[in-house]
Protein backbone atom coordinates (compact mmCIF):
# COMPACT_ATOMS: atom_id res chain seq x y z
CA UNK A 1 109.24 126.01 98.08
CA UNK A 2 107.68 126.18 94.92
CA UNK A 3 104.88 124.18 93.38
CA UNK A 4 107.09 122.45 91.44
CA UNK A 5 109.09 120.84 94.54
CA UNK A 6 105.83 119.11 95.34
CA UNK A 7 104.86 115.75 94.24
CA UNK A 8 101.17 114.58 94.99
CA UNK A 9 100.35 110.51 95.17
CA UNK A 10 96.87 110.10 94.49
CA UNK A 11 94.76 110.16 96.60
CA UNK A 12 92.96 107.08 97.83
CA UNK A 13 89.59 107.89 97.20
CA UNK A 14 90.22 108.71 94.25
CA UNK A 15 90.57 105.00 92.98
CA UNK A 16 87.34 103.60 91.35
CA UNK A 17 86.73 99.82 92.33
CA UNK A 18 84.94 98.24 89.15
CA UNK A 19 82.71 94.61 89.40
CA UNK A 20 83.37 92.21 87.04
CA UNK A 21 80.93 89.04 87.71
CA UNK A 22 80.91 85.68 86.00
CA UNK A 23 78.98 82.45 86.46
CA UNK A 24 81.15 81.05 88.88
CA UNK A 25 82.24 84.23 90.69
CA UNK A 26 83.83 87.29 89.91
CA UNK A 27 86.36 90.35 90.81
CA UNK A 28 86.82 93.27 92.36
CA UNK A 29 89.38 95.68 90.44
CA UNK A 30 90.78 99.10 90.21
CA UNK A 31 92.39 100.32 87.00
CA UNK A 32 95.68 101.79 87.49
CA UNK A 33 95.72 104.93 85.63
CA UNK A 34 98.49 104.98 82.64
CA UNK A 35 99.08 101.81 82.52
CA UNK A 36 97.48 98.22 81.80
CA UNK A 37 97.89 96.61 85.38
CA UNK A 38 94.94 96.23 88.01
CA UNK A 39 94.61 96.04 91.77
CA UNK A 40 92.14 93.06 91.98
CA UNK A 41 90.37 90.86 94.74
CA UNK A 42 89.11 87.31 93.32
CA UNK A 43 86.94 85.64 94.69
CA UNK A 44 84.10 82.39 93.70
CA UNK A 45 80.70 81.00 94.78
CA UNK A 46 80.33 78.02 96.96
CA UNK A 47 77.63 75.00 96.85
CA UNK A 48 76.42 76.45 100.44
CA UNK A 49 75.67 79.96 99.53
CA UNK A 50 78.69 81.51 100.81
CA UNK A 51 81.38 82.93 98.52
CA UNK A 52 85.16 82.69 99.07
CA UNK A 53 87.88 85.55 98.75
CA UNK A 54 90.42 83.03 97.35
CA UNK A 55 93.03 85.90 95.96
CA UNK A 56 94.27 89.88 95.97
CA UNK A 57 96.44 92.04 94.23
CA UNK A 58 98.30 95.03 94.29
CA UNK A 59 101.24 95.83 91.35
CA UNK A 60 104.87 96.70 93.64
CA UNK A 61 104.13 99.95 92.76
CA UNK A 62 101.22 100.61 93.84
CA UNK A 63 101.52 98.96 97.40
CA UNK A 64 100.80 101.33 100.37
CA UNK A 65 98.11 103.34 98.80
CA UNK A 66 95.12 101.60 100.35
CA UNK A 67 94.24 99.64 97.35
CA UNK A 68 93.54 96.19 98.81
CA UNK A 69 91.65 97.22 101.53
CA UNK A 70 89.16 99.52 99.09
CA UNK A 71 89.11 96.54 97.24
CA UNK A 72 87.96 94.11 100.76
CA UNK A 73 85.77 97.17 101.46
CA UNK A 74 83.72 96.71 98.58
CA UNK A 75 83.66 93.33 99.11
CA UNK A 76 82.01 93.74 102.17
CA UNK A 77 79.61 96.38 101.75
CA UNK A 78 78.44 93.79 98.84
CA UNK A 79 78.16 91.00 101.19
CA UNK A 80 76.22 93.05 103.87
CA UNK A 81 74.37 94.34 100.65
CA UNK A 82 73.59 90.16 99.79
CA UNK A 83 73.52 88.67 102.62
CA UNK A 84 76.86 86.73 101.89
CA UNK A 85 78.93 84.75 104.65
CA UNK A 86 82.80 85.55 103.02
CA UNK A 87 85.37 83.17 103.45
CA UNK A 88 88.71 84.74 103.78
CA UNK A 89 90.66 82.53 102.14
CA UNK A 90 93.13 85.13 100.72
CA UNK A 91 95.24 86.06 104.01
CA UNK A 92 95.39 89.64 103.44
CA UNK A 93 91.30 89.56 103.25
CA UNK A 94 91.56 87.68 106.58
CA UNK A 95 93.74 89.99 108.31
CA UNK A 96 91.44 92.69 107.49
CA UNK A 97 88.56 91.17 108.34
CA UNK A 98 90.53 90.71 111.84
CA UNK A 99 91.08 93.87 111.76
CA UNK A 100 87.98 95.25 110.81
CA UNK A 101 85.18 94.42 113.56
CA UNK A 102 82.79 95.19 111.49
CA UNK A 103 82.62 92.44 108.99
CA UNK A 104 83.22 89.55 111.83
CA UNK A 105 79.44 88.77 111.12
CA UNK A 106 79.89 88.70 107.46
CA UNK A 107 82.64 85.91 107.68
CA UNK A 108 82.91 82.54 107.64
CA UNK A 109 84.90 79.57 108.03
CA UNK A 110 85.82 77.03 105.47
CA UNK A 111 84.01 74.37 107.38
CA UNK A 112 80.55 76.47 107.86
């Protein structure tokens, strides 16, 4: 086999997740080389404290490659970073924090 039989996806780590904050919350994103579309986790502060993961996205193409969960990753690490409570809104961000016991302490529910 030669090296040009071989086709290499990226790699996950190599995906950079950017911040992008505003007043009334912010995003989580990864650029998608070559092109204009981003992998992105939304989320928005709440009157208690807390902030809420209300949203992510992967383009079709991209799907598979880890994205979303780098993106809830970073989330998290930020939150244990803050002192956040996260509510998984978004139900991919709450079947990884099911699946992740690590951040059960950094979530909450919508009622407190």
């Amino acid at each position: 086999m030669s090296s040009d039989d071989i086709t290499l996806e990226p790699r996950e780590d190599a995906f950079t997740v950017l911040r992008e904050k505003t007043p009334a919350g912010g995003r989580y994103y990864i650029p998608l080389d070559g092109t204009r579309e981003t992998a992105e986790l939304t989320w928005h502060h709440n009157p208690d404290g807390s902030i809420t993961a209300d949203h992510t996205f992967v383009p079709p193409s991209q799907r598979g490659k880890g994205l979303a969960n780098r993106l809830v990753a970073e989330l998290m690490s930020d939150a244990r970073v803050n002192n956040w409570q996260v509510i998984p809104a978004c139900s991919y961000v709450l079947a990884e924090t099911r699946n992740h016991p690590e951040w059960m302490a950094l979530t909450a529910t919508r009622d407190g």
